[in-house]
N, C-alpha and C. Protein backbone atom coordinates (compact mmCIF):
# COMPACT_ATOMS: atom_id res chain seq x y z
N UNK A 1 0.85 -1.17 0.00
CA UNK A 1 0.00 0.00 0.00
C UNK A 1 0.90 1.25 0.00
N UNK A 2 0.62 2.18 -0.93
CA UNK A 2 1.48 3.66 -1.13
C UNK A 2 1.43 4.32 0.10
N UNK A 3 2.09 5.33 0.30
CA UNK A 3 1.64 6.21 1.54
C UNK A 3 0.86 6.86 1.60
N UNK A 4 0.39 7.29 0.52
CA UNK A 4 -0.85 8.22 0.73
C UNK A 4 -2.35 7.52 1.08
N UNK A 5 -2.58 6.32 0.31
CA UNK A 5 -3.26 5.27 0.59
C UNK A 5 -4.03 5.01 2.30
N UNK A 6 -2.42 5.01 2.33
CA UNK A 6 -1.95 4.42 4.03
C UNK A 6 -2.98 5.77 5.33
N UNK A 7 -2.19 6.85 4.28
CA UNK A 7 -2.79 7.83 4.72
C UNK A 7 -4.24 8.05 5.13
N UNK A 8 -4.76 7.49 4.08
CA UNK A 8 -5.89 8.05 3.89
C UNK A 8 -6.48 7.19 4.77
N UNK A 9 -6.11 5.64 4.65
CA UNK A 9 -7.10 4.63 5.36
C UNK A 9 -6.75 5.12 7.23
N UNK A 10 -5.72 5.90 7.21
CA UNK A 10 -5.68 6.32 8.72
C UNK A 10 -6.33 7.02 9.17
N UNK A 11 -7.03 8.22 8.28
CA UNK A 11 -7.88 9.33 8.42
C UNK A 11 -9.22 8.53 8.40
N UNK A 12 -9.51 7.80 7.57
CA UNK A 12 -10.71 7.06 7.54
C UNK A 12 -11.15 6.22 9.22
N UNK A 13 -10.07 5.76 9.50
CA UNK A 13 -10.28 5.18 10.55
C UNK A 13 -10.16 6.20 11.91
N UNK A 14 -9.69 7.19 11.86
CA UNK A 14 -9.40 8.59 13.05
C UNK A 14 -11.13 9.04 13.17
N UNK A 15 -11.56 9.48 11.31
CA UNK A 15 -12.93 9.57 11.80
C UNK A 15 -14.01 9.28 12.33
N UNK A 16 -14.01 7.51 11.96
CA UNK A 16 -14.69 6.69 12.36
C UNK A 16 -14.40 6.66 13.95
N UNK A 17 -13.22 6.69 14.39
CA UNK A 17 -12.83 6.53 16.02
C UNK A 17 -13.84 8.08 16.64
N UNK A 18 -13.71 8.87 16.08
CA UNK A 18 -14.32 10.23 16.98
C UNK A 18 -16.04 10.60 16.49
N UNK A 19 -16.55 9.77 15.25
CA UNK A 19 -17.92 10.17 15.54
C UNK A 19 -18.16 8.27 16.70
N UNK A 20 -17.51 7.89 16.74
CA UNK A 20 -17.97 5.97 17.33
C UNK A 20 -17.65 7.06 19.41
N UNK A 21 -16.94 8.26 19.16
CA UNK A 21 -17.04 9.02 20.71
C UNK A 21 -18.14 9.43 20.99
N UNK A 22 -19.16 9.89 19.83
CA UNK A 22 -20.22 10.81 19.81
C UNK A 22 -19.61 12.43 19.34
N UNK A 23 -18.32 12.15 19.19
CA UNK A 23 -17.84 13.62 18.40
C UNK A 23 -18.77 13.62 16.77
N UNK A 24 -19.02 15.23 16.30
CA UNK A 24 -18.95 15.22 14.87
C UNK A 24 -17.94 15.37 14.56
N UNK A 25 -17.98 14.86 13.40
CA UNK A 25 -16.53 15.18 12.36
C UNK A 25 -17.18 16.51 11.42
N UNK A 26 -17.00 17.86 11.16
CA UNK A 26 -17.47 18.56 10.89
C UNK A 26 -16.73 19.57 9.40
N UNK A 27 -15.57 18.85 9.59
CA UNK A 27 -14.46 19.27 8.25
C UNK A 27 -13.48 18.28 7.92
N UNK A 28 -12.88 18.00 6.94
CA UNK A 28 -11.85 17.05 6.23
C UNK A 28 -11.24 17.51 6.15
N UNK A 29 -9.46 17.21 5.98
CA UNK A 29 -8.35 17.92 4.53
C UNK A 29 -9.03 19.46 4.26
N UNK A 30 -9.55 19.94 5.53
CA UNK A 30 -9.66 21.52 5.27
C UNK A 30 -7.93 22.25 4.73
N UNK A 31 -7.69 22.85 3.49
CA UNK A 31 -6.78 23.91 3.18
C UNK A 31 -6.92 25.44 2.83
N UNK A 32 -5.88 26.00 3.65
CA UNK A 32 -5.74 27.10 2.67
C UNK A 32 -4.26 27.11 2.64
N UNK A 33 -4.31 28.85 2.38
CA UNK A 33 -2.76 28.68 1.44
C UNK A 33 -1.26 28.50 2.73
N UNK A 34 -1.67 28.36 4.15
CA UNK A 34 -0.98 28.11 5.18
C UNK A 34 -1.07 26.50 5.12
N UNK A 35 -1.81 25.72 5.01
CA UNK A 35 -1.57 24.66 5.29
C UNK A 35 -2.87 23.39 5.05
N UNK A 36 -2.80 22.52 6.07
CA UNK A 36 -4.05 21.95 5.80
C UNK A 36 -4.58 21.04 7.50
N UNK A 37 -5.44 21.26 7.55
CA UNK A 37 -6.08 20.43 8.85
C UNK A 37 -6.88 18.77 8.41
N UNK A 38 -6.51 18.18 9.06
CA UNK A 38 -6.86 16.98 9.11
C UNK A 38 -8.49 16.53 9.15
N UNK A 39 -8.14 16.90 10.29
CA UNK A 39 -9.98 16.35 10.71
C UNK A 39 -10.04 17.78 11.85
N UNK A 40 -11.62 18.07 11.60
CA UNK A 40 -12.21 19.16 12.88
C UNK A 40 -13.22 18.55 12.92
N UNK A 41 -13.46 18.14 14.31
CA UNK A 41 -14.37 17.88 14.80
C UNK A 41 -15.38 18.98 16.44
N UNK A 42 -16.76 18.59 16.79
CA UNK A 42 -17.17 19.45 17.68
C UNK A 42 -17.72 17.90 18.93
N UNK A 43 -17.18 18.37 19.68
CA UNK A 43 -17.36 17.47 20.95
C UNK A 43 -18.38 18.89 22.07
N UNK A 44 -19.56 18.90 21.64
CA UNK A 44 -20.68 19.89 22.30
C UNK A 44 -20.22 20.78 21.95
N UNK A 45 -19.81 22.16 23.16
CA UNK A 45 -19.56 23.17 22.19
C UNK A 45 -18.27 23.46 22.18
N UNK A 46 -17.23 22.36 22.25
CA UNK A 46 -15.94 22.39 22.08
C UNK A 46 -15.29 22.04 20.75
N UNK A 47 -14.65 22.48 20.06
CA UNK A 47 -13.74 22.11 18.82
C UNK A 47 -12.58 22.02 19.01
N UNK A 48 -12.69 20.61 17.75
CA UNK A 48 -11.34 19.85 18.47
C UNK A 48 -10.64 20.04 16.78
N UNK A 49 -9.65 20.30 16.66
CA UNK A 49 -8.26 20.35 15.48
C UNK A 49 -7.47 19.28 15.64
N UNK A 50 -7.68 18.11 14.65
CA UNK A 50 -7.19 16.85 14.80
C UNK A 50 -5.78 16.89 13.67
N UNK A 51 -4.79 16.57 14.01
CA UNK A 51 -3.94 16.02 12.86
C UNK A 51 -3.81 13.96 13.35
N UNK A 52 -3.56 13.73 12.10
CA UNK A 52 -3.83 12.00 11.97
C UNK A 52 -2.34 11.78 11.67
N UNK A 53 -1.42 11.21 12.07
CA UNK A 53 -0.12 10.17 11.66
C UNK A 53 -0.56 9.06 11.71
N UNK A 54 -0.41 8.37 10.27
CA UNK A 54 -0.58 6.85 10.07
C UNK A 54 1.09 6.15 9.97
N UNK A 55 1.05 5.32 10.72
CA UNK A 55 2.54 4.67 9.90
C UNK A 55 2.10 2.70 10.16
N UNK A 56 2.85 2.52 9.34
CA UNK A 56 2.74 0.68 9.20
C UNK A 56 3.32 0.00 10.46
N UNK A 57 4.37 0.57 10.71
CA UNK A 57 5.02 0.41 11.90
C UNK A 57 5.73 1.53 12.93
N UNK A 58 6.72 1.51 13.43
CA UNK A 58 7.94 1.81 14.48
C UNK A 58 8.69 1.92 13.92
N UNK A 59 9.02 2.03 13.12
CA UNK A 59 10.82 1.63 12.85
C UNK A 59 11.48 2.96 12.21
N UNK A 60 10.26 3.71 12.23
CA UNK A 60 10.90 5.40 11.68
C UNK A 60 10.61 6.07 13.32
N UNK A 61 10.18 5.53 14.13
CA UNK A 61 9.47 6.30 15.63
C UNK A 61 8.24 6.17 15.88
N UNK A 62 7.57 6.31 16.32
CA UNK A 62 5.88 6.28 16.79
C UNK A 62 5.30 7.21 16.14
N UNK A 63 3.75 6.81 14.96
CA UNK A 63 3.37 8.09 14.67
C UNK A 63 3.33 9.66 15.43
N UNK A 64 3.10 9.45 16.69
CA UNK A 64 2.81 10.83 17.08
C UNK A 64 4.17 11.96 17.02
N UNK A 65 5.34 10.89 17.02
CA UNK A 65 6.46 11.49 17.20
C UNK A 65 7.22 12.84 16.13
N UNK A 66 5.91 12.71 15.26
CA UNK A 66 6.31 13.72 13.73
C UNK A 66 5.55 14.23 13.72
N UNK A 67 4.85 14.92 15.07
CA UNK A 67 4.11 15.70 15.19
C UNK A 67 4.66 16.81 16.35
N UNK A 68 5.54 17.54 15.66
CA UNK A 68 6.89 18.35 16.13
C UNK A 68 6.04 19.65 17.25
N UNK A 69 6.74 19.89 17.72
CA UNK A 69 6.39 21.56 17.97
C UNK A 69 6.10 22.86 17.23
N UNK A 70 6.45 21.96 16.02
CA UNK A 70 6.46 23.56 15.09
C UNK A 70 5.21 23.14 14.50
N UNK A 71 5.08 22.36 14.04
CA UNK A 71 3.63 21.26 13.45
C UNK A 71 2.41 22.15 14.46
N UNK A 72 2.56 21.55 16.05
CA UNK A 72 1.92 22.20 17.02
C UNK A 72 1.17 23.38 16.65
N UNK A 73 2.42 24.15 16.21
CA UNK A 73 2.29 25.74 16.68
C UNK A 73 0.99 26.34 15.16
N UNK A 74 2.06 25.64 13.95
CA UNK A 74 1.21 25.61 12.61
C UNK A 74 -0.17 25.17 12.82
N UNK A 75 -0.69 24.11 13.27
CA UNK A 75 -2.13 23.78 13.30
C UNK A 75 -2.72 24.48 14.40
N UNK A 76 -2.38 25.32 15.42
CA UNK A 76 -2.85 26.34 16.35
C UNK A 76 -3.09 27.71 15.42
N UNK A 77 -2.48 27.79 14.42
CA UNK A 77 -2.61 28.88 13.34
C UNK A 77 -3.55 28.64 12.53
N UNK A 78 -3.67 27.34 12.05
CA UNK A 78 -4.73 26.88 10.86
C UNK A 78 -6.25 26.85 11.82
N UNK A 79 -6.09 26.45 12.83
CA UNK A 79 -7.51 26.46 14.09
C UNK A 79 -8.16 28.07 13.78
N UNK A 80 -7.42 29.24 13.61
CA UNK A 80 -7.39 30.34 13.75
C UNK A 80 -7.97 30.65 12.69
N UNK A 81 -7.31 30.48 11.94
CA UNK A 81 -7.74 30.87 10.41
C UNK A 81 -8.81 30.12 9.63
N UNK A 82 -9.02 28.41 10.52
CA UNK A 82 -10.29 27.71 10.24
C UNK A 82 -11.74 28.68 11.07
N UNK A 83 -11.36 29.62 11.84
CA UNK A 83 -12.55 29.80 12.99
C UNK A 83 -12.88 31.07 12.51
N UNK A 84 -12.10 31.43 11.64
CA UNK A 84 -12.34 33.06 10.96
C UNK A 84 -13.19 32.90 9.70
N UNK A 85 -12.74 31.64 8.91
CA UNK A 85 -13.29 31.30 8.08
C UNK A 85 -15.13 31.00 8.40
N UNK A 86 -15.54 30.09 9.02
CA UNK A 86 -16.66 29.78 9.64
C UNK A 86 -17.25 30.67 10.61
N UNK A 87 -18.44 30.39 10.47
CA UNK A 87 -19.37 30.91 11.53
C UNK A 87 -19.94 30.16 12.56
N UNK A 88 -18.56 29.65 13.51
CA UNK A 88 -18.63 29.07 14.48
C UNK A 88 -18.13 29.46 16.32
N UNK A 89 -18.62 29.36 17.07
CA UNK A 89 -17.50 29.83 18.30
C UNK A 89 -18.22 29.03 19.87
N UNK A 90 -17.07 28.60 19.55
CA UNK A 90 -17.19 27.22 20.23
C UNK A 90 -16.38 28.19 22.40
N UNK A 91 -16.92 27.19 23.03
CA UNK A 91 -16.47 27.14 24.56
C UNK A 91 -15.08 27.57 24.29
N UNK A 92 -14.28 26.22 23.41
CA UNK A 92 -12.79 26.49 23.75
C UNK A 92 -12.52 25.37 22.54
N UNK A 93 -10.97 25.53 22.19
CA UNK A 93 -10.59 25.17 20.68
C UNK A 93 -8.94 24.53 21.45
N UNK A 94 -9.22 23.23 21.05
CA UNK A 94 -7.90 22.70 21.14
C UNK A 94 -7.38 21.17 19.71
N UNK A 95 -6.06 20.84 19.91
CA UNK A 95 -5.18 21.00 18.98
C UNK A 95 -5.26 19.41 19.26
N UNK A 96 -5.37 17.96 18.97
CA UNK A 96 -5.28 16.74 19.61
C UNK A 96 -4.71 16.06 18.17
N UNK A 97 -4.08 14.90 18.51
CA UNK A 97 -3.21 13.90 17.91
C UNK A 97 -3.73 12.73 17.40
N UNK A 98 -4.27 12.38 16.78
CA UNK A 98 -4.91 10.51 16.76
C UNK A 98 -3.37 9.84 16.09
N UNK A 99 -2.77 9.06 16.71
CA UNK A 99 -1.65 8.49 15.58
C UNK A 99 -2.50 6.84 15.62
N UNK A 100 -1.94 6.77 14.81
CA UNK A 100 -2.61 5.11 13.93
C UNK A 100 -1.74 4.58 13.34
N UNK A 101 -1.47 3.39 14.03
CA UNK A 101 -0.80 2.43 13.39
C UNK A 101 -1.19 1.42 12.99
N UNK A 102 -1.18 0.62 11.62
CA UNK A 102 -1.50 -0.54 11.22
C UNK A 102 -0.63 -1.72 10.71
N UNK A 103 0.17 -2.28 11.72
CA UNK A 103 0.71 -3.25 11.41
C UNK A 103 0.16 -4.15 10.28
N UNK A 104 1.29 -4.70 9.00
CA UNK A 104 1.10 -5.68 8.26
C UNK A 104 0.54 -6.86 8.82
N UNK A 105 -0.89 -7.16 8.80
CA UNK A 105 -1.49 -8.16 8.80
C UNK A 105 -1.55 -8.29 10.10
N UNK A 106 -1.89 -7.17 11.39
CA UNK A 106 -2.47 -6.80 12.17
C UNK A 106 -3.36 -5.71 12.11
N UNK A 107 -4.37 -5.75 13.34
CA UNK A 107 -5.51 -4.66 13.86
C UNK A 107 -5.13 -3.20 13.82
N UNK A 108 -5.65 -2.64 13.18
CA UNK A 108 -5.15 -1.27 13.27
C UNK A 108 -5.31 -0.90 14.73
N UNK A 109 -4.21 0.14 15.88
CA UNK A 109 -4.66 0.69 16.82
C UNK A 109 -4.24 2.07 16.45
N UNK A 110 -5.41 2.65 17.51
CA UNK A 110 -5.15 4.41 17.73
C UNK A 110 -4.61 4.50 18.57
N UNK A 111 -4.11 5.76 18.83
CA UNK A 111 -3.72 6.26 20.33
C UNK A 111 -3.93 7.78 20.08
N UNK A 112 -4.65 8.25 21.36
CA UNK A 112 -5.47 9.62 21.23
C UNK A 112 -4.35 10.54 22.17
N UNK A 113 -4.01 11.49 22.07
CA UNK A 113 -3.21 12.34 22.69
C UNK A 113 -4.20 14.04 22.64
N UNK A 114 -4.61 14.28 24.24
CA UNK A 114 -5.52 14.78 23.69
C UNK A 114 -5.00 16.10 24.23
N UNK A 115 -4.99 17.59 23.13
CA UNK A 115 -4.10 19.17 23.65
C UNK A 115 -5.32 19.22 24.90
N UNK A 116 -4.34 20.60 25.54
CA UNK A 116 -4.99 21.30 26.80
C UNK A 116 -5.91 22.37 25.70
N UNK A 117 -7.13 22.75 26.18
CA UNK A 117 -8.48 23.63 26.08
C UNK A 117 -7.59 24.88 26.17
């Protein structure tokens, strides 16, 4: 499977994990010319800014691990510029991680890393 593939079936499965919370999933692969957001979802009147790392395995580091500080800081910018865009305004807006791994010819697992409000 290509990476983008890989990709995608990780996002597929991130979404499925947060509406199976009772979250909506409320935007995709939102872009503009800064960047792009993964998944936004609304957990009541909170919004959540998801980025997804899929990897097959470990052996480059743990998905979440390429999800840098500067990454951080960039999708705290795109939250910004997603909330200006919309006519939305939520309690409080935070920044959370789903990494997904799907081992060859194992169960895919998540692991949720969830930002401070």
């Amino acid at each position: 499977m290509d990476r983008q593939r890989i990709g995608r079936r990780g996002e597929d499965l991130a979404a499925r994990w947060i509406t199976d919370r009772g979250w909506q999933v409320i935007d995709r692969n939102w872009r503009c010319p800064a960047g792009e957001i993964d998944l936004v979802a609304r957990d009541r009147d909170h919004l959540i800014v998801i980025e997804v790392k899929t990897r097959t395995g470990t052996g480059c580091g743990h998905p979440a691990e390429a999800v840098t500080a500067t990454k951080l800081h960039r999708l705290r910018r795109l939250a910004a510029h997603w909330l200006a865009v919309h006519d939305l305004h939520p309690a409080s807006v935070r920044v959370d991680v789903l990494a997904v791994l799907m081992p060859p010819g194992g169960a895919p697992r998540i692991e949720w890393l969830a930002g401070e409000r």
